[in-house]
Protein backbone atom coordinates (compact mmCIF):
# COMPACT_ATOMS: atom_id res chain seq x y z
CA UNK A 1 26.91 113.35 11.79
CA UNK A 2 26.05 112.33 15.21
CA UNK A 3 28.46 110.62 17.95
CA UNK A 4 28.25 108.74 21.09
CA UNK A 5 29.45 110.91 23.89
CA UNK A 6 29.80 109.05 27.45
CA UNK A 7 29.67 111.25 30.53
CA UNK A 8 30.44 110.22 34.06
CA UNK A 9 29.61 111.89 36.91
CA UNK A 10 30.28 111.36 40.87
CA UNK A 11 27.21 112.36 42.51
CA UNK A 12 27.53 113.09 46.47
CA UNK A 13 24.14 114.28 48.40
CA UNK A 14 24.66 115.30 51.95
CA UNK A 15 22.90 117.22 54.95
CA UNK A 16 24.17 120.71 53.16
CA UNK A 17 22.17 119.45 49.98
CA UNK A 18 18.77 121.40 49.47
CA UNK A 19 17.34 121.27 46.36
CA UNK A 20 16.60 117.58 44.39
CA UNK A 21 15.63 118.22 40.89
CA UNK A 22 13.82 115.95 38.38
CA UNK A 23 16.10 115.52 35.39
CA UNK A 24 15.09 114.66 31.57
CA UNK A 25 17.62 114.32 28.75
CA UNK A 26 18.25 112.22 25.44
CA UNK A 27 19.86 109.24 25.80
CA UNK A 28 20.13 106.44 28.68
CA UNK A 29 21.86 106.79 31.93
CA UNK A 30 23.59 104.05 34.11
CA UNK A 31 23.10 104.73 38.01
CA UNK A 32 25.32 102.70 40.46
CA UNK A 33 25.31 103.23 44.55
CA UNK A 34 28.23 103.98 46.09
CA UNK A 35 27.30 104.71 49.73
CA UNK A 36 24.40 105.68 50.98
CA UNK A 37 20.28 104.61 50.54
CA UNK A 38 18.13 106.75 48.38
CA UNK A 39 14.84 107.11 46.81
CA UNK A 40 15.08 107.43 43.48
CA UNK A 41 12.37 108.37 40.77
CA UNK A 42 12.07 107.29 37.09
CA UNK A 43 8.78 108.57 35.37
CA UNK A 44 6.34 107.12 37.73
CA UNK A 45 8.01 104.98 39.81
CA UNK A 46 9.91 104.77 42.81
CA UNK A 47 13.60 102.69 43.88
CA UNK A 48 15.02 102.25 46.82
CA UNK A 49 18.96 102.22 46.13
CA UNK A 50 21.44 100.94 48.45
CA UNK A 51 25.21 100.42 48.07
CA UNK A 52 25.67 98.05 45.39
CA UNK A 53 22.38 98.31 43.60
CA UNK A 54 22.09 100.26 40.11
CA UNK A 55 19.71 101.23 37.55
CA UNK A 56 19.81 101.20 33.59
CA UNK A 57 17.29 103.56 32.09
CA UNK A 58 16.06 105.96 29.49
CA UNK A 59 16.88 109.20 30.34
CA UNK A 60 14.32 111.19 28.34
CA UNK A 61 11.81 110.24 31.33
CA UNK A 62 11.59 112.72 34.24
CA UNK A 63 14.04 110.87 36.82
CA UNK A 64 16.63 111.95 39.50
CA UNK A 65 16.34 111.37 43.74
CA UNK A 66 13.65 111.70 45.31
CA UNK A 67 13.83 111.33 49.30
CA UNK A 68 17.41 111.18 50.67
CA UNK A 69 17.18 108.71 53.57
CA UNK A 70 20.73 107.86 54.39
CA UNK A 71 23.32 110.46 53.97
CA UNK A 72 26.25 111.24 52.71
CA UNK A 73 24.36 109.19 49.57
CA UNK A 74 27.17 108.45 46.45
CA UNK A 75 26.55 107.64 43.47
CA UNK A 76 28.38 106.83 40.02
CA UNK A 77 26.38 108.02 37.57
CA UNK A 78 26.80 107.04 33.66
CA UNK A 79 24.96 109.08 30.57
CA UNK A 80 25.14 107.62 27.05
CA UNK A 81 23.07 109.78 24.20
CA UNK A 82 24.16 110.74 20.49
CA UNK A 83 24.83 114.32 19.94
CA UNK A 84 25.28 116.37 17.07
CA UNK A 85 21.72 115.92 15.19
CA UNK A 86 19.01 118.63 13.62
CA UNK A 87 16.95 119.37 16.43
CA UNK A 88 19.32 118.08 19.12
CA UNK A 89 17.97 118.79 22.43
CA UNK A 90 19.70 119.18 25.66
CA UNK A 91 19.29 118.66 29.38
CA UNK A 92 15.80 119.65 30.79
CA UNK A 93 14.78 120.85 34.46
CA UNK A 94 11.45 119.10 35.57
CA UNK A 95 10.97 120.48 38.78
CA UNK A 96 12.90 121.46 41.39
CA UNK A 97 11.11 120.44 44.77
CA UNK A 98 12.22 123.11 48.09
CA UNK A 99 14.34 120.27 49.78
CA UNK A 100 17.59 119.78 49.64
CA UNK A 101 20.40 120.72 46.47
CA UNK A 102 22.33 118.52 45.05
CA UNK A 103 26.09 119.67 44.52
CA UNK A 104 26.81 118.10 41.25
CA UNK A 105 30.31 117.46 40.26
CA UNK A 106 32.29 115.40 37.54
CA UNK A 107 35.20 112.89 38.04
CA UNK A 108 38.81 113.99 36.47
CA UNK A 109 39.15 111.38 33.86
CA UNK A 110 42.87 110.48 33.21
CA UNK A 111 44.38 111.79 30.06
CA UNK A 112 44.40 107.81 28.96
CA UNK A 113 40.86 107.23 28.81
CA UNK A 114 39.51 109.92 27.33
């Protein structure tokens, strides 16, 4: 059968970042602003995100930043989706736009809360 997996992810964009990809994948994601101010894209719109601010969304629209205005730009960043289905399909590159990368990486989660 299927099961929830949860997946955090500390997200840190700075001047050494040149690449900023579009991501779409199952499920929905929870975005929260650590430090920084961003543009961020989901489907056809555009947010401005500042420390504190956060968006809830469905993840299967194309979505990830889109102009890095204040840098270094962190960000917790939260995806829920069921896994284990027929047909089960997995992350999915959009586009990659000739910018600036983003260096991905995941938060050590204590032993205790996995």
């Amino acid at each position: 059968g299927k099961r929830l997996v949860v997946e955090p992810y500390l997200i840190t964009l700075t001047q050494q970042s040149d690449v900023f990809p579009l991501f779409q994948h199952s499920g929905v994601e929870f975005l929260y602003m650590l430090e920084g101010r961003v543009n961020y894209r989901h489907a056809d719109k555009t947010y401005l995100l500042e420390p504190g601010d956060s968006l809830f969304f469905d993840s299967d629209a194309p979505h990830g930043p889109d102009d890095l205005i204040q840098l270094p730009a962190r960000s917790l960043s939260t995806i829920c989706s069921l896994r284990g289905g027929e047909g089960e399909q997995g992350w999915r590159l959009v586009r990659a736009v000739p910018a600036r990368k983003i260096p991905f990486r995941t938060v050590d989660i204590p032993e205790g809360l996995r």
